[in-house]
Structures are given as C-alpha cells and as structure tokens.
C-alpha atoms as a PDB file:
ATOM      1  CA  UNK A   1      11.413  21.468  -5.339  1.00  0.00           C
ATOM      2  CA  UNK A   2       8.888  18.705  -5.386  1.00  0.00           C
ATOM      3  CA  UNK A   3       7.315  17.764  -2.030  1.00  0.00           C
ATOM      4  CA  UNK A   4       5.933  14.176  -1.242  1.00  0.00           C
ATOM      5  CA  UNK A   5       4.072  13.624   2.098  1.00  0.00           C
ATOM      6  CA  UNK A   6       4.699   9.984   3.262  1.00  0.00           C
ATOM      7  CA  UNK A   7       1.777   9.406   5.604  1.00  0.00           C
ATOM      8  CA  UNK A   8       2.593   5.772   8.194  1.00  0.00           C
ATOM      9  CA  UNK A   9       6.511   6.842   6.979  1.00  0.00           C
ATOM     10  CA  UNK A  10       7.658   5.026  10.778  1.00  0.00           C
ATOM     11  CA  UNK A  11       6.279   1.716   9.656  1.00  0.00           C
ATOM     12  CA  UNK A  12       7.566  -1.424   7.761  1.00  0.00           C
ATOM     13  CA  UNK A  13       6.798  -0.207   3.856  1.00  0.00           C
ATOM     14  CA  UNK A  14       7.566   3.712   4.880  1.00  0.00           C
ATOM     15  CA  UNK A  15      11.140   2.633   6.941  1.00  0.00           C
ATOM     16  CA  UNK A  16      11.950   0.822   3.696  1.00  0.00           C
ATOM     17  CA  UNK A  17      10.379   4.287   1.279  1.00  0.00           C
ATOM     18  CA  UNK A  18      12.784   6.527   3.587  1.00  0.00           C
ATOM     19  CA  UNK A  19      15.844   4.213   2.628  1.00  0.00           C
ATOM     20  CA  UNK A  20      15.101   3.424  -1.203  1.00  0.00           C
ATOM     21  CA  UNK A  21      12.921   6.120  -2.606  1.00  0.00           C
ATOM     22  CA  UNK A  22      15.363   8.556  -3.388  1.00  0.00           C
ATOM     23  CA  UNK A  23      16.651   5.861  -5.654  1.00  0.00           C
ATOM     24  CA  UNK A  24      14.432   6.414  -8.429  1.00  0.00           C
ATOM     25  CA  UNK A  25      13.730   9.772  -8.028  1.00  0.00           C
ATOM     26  CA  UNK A  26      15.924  12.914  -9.343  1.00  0.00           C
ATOM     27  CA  UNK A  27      18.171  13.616  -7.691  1.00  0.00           C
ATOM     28  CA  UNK A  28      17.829  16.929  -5.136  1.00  0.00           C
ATOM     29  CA  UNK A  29      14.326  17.643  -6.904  1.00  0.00           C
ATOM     30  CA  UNK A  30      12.463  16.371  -4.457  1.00  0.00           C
ATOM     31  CA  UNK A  31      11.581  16.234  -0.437  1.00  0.00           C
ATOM     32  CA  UNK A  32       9.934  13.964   1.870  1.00  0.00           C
ATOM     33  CA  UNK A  33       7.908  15.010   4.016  1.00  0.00           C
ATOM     34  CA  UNK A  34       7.337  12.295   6.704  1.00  0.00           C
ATOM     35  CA  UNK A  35       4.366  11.375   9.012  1.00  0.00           C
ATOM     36  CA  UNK A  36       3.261   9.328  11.440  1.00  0.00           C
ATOM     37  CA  UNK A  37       1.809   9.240  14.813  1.00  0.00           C
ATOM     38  CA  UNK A  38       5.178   7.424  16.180  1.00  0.00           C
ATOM     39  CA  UNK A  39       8.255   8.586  16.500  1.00  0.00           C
ATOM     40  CA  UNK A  40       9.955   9.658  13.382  1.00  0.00           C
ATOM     41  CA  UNK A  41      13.831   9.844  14.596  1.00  0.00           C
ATOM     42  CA  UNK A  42      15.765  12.832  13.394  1.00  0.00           C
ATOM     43  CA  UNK A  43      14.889  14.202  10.046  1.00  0.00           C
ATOM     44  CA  UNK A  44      18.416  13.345   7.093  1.00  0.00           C
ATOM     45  CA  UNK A  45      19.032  15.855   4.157  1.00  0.00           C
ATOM     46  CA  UNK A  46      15.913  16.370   2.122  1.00  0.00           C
ATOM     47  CA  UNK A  47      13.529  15.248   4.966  1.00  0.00           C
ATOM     48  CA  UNK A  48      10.908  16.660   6.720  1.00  0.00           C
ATOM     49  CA  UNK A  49       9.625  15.396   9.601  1.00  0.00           C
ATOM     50  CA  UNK A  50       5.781  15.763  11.334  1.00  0.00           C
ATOM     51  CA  UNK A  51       3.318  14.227  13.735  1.00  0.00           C
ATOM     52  CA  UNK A  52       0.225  13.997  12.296  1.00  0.00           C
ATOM     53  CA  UNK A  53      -2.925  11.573  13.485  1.00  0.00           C
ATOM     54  CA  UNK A  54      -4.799  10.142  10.708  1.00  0.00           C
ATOM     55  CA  UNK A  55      -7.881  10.252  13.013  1.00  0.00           C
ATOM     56  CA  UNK A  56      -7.396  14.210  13.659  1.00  0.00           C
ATOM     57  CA  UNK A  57      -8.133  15.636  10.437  1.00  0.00           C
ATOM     58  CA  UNK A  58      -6.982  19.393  11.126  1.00  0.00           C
ATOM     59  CA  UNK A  59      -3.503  17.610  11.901  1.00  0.00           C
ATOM     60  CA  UNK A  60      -3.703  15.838   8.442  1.00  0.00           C
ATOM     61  CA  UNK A  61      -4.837  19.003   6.866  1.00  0.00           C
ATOM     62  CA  UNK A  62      -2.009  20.733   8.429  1.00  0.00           C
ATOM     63  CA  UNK A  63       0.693  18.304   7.302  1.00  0.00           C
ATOM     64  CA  UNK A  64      -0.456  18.884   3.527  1.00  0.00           C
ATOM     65  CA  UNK A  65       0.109  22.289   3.196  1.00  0.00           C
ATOM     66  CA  UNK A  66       2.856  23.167   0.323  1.00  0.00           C
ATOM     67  CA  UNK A  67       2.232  19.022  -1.064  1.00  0.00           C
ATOM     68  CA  UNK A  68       2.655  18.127  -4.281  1.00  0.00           C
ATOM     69  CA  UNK A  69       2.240  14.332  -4.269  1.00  0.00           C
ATOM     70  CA  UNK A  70       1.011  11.935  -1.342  1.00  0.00           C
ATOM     71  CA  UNK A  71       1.994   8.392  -0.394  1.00  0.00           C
ATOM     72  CA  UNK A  72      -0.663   7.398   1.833  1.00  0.00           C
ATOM     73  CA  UNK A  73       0.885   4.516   3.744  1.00  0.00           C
ATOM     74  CA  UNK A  74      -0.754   5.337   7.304  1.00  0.00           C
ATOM     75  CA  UNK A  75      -3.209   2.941   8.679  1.00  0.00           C
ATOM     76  CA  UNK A  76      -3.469  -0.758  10.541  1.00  0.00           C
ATOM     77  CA  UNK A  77      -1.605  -3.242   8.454  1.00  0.00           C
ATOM     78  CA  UNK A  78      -3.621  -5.812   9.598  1.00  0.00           C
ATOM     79  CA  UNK A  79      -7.050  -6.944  10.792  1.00  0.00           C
ATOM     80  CA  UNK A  80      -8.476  -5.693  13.847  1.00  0.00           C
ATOM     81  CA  UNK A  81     -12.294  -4.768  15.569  1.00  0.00           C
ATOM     82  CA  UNK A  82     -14.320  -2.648  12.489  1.00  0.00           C
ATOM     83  CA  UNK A  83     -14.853   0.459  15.065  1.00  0.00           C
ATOM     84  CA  UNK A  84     -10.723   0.430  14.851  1.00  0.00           C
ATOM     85  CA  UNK A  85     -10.371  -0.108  10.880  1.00  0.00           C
ATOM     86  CA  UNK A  86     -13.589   2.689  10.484  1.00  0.00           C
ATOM     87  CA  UNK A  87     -11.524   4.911  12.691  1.00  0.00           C
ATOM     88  CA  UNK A  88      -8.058   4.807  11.686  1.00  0.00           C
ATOM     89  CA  UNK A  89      -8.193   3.129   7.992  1.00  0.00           C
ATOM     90  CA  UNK A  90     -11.194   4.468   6.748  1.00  0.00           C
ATOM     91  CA  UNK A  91     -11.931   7.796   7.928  1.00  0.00           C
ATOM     92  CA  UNK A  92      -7.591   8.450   8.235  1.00  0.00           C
ATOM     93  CA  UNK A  93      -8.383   7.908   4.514  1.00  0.00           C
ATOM     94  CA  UNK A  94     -11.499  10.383   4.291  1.00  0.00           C
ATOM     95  CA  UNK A  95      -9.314  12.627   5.886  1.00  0.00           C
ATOM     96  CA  UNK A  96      -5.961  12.607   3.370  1.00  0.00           C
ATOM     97  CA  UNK A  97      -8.057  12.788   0.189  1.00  0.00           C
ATOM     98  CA  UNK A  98      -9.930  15.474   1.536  1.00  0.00           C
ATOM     99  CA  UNK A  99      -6.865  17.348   3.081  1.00  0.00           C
ATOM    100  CA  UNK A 100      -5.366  16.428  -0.220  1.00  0.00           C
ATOM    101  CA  UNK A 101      -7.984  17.885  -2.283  1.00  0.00           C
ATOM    102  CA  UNK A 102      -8.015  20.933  -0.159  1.00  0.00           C
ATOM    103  CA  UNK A 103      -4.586  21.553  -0.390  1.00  0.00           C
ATOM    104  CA  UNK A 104      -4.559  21.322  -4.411  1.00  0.00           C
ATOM    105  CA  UNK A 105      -2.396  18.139  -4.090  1.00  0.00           C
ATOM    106  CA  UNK A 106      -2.327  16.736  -7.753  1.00  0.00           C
ATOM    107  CA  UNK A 107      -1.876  13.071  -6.805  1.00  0.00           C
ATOM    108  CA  UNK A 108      -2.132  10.185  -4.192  1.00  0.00           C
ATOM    109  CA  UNK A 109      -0.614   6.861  -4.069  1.00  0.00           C
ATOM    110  CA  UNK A 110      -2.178   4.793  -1.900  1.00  0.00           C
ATOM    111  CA  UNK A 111      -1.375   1.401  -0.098  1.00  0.00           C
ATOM    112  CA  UNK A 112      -3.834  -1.017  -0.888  1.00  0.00           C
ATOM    113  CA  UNK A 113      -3.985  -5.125  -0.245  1.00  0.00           C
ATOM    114  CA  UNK A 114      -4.560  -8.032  -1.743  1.00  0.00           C
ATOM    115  CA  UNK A 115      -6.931  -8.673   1.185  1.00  0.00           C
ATOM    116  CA  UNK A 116      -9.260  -6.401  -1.180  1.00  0.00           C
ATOM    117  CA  UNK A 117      -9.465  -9.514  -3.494  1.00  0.00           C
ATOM    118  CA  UNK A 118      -8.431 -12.317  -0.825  1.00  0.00           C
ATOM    119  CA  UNK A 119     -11.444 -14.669  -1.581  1.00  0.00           C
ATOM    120  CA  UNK A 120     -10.148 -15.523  -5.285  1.00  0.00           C
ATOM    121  CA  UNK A 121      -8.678 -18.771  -5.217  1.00  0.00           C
ATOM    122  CA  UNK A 122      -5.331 -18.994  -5.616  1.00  0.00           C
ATOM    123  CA  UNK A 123      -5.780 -20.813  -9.328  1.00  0.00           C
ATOM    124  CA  UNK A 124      -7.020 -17.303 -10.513  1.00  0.00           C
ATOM    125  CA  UNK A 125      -5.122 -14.622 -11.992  1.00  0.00           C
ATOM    126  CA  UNK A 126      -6.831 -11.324 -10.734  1.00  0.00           C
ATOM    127  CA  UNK A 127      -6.757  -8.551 -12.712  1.00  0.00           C
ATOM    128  CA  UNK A 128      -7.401  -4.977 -11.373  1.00  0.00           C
ATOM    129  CA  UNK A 129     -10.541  -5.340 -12.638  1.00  0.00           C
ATOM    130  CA  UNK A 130     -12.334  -7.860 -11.412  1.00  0.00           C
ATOM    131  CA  UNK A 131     -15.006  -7.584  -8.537  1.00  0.00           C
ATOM    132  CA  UNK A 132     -13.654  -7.132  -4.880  1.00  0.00           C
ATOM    133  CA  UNK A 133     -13.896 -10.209  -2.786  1.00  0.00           C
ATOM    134  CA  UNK A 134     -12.433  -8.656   0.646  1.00  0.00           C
ATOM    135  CA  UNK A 135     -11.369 -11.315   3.544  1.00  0.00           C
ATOM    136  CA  UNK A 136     -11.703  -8.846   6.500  1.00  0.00           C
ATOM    137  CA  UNK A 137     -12.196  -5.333   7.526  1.00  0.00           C
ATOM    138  CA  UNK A 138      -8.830  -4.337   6.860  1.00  0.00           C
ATOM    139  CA  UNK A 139      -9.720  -6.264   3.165  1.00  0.00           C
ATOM    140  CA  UNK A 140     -13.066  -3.631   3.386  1.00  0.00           C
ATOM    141  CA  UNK A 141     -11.059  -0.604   4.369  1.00  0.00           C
ATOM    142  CA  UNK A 142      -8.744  -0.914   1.571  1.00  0.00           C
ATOM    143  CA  UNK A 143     -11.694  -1.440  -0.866  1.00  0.00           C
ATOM    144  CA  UNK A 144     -13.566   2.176   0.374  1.00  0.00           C
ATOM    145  CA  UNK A 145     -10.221   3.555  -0.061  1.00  0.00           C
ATOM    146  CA  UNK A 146      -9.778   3.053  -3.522  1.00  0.00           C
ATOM    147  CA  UNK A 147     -13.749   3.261  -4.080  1.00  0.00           C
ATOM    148  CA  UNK A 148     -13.188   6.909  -2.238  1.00  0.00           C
ATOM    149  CA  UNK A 149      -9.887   7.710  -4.872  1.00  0.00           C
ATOM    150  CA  UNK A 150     -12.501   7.092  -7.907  1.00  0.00           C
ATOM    151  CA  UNK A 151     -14.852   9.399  -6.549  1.00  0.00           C
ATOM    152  CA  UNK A 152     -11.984  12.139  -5.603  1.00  0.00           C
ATOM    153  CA  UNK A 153     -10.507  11.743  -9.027  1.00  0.00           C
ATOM    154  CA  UNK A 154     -13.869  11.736 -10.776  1.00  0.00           C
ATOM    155  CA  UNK A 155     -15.340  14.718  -8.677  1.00  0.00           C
ATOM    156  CA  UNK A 156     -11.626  16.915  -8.146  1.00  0.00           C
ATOM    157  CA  UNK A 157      -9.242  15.417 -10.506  1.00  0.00           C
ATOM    158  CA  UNK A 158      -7.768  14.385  -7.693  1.00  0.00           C
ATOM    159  CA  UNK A 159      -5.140  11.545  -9.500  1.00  0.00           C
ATOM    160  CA  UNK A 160      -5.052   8.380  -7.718  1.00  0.00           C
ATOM    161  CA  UNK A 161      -2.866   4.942  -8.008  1.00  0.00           C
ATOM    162  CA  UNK A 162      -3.564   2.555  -5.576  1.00  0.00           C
ATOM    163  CA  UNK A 163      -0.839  -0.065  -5.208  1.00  0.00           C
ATOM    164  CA  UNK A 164      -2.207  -3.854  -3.748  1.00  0.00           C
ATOM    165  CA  UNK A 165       0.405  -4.554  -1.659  1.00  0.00           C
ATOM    166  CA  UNK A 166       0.613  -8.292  -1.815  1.00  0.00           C
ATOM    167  CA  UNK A 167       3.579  -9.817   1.011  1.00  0.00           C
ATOM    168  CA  UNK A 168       6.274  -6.982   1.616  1.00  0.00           C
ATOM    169  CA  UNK A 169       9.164  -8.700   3.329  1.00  0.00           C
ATOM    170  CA  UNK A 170      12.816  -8.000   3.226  1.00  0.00           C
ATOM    171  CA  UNK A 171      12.546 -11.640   1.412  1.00  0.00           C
ATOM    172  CA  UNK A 172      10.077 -14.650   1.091  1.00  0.00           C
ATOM    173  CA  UNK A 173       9.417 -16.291   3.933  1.00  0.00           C
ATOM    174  CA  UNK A 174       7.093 -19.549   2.988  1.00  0.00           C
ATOM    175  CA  UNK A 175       5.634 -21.095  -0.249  1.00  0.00           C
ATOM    176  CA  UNK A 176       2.669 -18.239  -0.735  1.00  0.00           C
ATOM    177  CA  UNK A 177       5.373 -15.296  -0.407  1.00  0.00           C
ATOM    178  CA  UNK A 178       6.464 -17.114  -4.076  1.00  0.00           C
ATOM    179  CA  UNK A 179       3.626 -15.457  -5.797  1.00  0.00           C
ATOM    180  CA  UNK A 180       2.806 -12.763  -3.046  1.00  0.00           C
ATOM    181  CA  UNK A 181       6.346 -11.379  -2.545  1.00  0.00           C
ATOM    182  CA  UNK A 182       7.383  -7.423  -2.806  1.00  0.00           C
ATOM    183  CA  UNK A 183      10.715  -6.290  -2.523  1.00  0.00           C
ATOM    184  CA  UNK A 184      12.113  -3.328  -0.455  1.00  0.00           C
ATOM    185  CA  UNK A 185      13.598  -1.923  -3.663  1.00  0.00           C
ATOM    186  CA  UNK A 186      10.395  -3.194  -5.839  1.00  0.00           C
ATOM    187  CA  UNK A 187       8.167  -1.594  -3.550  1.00  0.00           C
ATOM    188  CA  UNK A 188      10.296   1.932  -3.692  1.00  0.00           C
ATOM    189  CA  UNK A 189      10.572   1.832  -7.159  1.00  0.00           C
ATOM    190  CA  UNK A 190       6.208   0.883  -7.996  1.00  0.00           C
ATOM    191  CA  UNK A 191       5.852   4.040  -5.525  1.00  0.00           C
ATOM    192  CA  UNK A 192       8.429   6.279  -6.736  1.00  0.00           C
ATOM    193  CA  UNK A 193       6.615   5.652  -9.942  1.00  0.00           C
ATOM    194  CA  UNK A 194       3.254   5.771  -8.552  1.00  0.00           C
ATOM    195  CA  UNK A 195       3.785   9.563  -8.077  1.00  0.00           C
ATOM    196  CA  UNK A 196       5.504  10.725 -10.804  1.00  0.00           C
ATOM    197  CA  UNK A 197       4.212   8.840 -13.831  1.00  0.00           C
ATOM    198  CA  UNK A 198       2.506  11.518 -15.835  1.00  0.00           C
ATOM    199  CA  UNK A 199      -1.605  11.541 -17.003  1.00  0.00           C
ATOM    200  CA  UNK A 200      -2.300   8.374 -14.885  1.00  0.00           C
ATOM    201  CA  UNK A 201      -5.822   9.274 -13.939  1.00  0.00           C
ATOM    202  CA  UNK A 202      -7.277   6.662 -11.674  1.00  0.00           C
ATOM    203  CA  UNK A 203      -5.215   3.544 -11.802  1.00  0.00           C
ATOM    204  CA  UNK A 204      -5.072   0.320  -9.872  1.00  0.00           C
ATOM    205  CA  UNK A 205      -2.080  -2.271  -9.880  1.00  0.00           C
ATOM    206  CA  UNK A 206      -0.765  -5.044  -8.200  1.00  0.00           C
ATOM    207  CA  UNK A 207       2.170  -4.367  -5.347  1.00  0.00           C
ATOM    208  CA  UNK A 208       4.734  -7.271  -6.150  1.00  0.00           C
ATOM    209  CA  UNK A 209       7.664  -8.549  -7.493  1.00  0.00           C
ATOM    210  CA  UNK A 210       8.215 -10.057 -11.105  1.00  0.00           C
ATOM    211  CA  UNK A 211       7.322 -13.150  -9.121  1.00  0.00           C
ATOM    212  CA  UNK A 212       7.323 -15.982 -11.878  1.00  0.00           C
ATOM    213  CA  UNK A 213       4.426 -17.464  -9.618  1.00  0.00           C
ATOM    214  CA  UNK A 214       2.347 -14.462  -9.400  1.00  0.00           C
ATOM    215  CA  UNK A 215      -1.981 -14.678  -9.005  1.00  0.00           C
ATOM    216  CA  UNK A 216      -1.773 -10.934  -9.824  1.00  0.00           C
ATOM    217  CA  UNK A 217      -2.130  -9.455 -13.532  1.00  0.00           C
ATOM    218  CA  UNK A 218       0.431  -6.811 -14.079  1.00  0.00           C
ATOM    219  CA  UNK A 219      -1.724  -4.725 -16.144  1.00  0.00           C
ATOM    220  CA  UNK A 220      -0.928  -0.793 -14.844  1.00  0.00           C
ATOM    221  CA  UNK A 221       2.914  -1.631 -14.696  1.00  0.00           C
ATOM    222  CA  UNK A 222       3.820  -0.316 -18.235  1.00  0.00           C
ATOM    223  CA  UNK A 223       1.531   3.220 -17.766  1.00  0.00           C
ATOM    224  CA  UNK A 224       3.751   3.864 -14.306  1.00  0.00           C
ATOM    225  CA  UNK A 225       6.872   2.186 -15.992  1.00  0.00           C
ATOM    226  CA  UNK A 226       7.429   0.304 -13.407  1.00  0.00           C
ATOM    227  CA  UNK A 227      10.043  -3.060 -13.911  1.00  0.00           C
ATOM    228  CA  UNK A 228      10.567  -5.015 -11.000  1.00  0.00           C
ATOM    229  CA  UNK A 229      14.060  -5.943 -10.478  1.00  0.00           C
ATOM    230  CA  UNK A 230      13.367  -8.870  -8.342  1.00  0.00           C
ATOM    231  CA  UNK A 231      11.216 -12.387  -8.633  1.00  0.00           C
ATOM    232  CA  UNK A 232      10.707 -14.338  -5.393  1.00  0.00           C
ATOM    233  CA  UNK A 233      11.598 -17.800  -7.483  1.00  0.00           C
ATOM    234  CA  UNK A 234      14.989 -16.989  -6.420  1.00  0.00           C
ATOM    235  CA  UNK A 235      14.380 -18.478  -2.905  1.00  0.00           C
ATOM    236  CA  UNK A 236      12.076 -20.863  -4.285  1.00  0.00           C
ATOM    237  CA  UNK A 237      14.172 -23.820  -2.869  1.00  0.00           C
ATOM    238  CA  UNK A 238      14.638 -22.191   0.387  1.00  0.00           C
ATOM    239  CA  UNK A 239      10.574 -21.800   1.278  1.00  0.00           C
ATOM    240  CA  UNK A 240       8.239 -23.976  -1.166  1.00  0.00           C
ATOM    241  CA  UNK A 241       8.573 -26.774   1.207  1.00  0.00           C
ATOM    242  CA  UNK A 242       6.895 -23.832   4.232  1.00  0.00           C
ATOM    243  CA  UNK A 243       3.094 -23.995   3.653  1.00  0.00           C
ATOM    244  CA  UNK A 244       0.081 -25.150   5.833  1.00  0.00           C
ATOM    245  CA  UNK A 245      -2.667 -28.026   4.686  1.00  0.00           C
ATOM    246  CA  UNK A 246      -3.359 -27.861   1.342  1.00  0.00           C
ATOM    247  CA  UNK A 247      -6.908 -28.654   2.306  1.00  0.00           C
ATOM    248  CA  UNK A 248      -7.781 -25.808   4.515  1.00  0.00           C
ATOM    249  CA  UNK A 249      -9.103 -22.920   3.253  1.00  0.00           C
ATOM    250  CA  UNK A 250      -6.073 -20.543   4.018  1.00  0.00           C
ATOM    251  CA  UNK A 251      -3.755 -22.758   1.460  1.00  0.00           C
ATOM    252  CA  UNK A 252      -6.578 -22.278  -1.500  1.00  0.00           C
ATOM    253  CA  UNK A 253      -7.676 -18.454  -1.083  1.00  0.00           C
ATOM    254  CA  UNK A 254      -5.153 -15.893  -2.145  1.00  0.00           C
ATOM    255  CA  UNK A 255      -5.870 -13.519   1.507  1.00  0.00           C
ATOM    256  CA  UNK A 256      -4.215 -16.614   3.452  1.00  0.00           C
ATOM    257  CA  UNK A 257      -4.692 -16.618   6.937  1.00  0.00           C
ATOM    258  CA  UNK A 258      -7.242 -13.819   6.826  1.00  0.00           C
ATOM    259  CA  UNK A 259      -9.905 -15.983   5.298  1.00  0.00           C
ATOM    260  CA  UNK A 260     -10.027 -18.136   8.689  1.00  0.00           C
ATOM    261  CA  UNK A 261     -13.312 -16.901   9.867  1.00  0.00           C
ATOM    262  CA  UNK A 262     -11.680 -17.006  13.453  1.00  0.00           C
ATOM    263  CA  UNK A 263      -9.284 -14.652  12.417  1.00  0.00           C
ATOM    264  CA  UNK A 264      -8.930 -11.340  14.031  1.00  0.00           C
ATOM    265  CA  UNK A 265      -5.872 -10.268  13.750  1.00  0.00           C
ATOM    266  CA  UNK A 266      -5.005  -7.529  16.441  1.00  0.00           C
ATOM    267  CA  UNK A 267      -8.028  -7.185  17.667  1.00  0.00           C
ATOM    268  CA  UNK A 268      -8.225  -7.599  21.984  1.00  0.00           C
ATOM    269  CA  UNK A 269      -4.355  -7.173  21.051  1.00  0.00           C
ATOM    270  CA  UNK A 270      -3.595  -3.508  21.284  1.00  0.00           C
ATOM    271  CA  UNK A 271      -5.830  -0.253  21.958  1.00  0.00           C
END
C-alpha cells in the first residue's frame, strides 16, 4: 500500500484532491493521508486523517512517517504581510522537504502559482523556463519553494514536480479564467500524475486546463502524462465580456490583481 500525505488537504484544491484523486489512481493501492491545521471531518475508506502545523516542524516530521509520496498543498493561497508568507509558506515548506527527506519520502508535488511568473505580459507564452518575475510575496514564496525542490533533488534525490497553479475554480468565472482556468478533475488528474509518473527528476509545469487561450507552455505534460479533459473556451460566451480596463496594469500582466502595487491581499485581514 502506497501512502500519499496531502499537506492544506481542508482547503479549496485539497477538498477537491479528497473527492477526485482516487480517480486516477489504482484502485485500493493507495492511501491518503490528510493534513491540515483545520478541521479535517471524519476520515472515509482509505483515509487518514492528522493535524499537523506547517510552522511546527516536529508535527510535520511526525505526519511523514511511513510516506511514500507528498502533495504539498499547505500554505496561504494568497498575498499577505512577508513575516506571514516567511512563516507559514516558506519555512512550512523548509519544513516538508526536510521532514520529507528525513523520512526517505521519494517524491513531492508541490503547489506552485503563476504569481511566480505574474509580471509577463499576458501576450507571452511562458515556458517553465523562463526567469521568475514574482508579483508578491506569496509570488516569492512559491519561487523559494521550487528553488528549495532543486536543491533537495540535487543534494537528496529528493524528486520534485511543482505544479503552477494558474485559476482553480469549480469553472471560469471572468475573461482571464479563459487562459488561467484549472479544473477540479484537471487539477486531480496533473497531481495524481505528479506523484506517480516514474524518473521525473526535478520538473516544473503549468497547473491548467487545455485552455485554447492559455499564456502557459505545456511543456512537462507528456513526461507526467497528463491530458486535460477540460478547456475553459467552453464558457467562453458566458465570461469574455467579465474583465476590468484594458489599460490598467492588472488586464496586461498575467498575476492580475496581484500586480496592483496596493495590493495586499489578506494582510490586516486575518492573524
């Protein structure tokens, strides 16, 4: 039996890995083992369920034990104050590769953002590979992580994919989610794949749909085998018409409303 640890499993993307990731996975080879800070409900067939604090490394250290794969989710999905994003995003992140390493985990998956990149105008096409532009701290955080999976792969062997998640919404909500937009089943499946794919190495790939309008390469897709089953063109007509002035900045960058330099996200909004 194959164990995964979903790390931030009580958010948005990990609420939508609990429900679809068995999907494309074998069936009854494999458990989840879920984590998060919040409440986690009551565990279903095949799930395991503990609290773990991505700040508190002995707890992260402790949820690891007897982990084959990792899907680091855990984190603030947004921008906030940089002593926050150091503390939760960037050292949580210290503290699963490390745990990870420790506990002879042979590969993480984790949740990056286009907010790595957000700068590009949206004209571009970004490939993995092009210099990181990030729009924020969150953009930052997600940067060191993958900067921090290069280094654990290079140094342990550690494998490492790191997914840009681009918009994940249950569908598109305005004219950028055309070329932004992930799918609950799209994002299941790239992660599902993310972790099992064999001999990726280190690998980074965009985290969208088979959005006809996408700024995002998918170079990556075809080593994970990933084929997204949905394109965000399908509610074209229903959104195209949603989208701010197509003279501020927020309309030309691909980070959106995190390029604003008044932006701050949750900051003075939450502890």
């Amino acid at each position: 039996m194959t164990t995964i640890l979903i790390t931030g499993a009580a958010g948005e993307v990990g609420s939508a890995l609990r429900q679809h990731l068995r999907d494309f996975l074998p069936a009854g080879e494999y458990t989840l083992r879920l984590s998060d800070n919040r409440d986690l409900g009551e565990a279903a067939p095949g799930e395991e369920l503990v609290q773990a604090d991505l700040t508190d490394f002995e707890q992260v250290r402790a949820a690891m034990d007897g982990v084959n794969a990792v899907i680091h989710l855990g984190g603030i999905a947004n921008e906030h104050t940089y002593e926050r994003i150091r503390d939760v995003n960037i050292d949580g992140t210290y503290h699963v590769l490390e745990a990870a390493q420790q506990a002879g985990v042979r590969r993480v998956a984790f949740a990056s953002s286009i907010h790595t990149v957000g700068f590009y105008p949206r004209s571009e096409v970004i490939s993995p590979d092009v210099p990181v532009r990030p729009d924020t701290y969150y953009g930052v955080s997600k940067v060191l992580g993958e900067a921090l999976g290069r280094m654990y792969f290079d140094r342990y062997g550690l494998e490492f994919v790191s997914v840009r998640i681009c918009s994940f919404q249950p569908q598109p909500k305005d004219a950028r989610h055309l070329s932004t937009w992930l799918s609950p089943r799209d994002a299941a499946q790239l992660f599902a794949r993310a972790v099992t794919a064999p001999d990726v190495g280190y690998l980074v790939v965009a985290g969208i749909s088979g959005n006809t309008r996408r700024w995002m390469s998918p170079e990556g897709w075809d080593v994970l085998g990933y084929v997204p089953q949905d394109d965000a063109e399908a509610y074209a007509a229903e959104v195209e018409h949603l989208h701010g002035d197509p003279s501020d900045i927020t309309e030309q960058r691909q980070g959106g409303i995190f390029v604003d330099s008044h932006y701050t996200g949750l900051a003075g909004k939450e502890g």
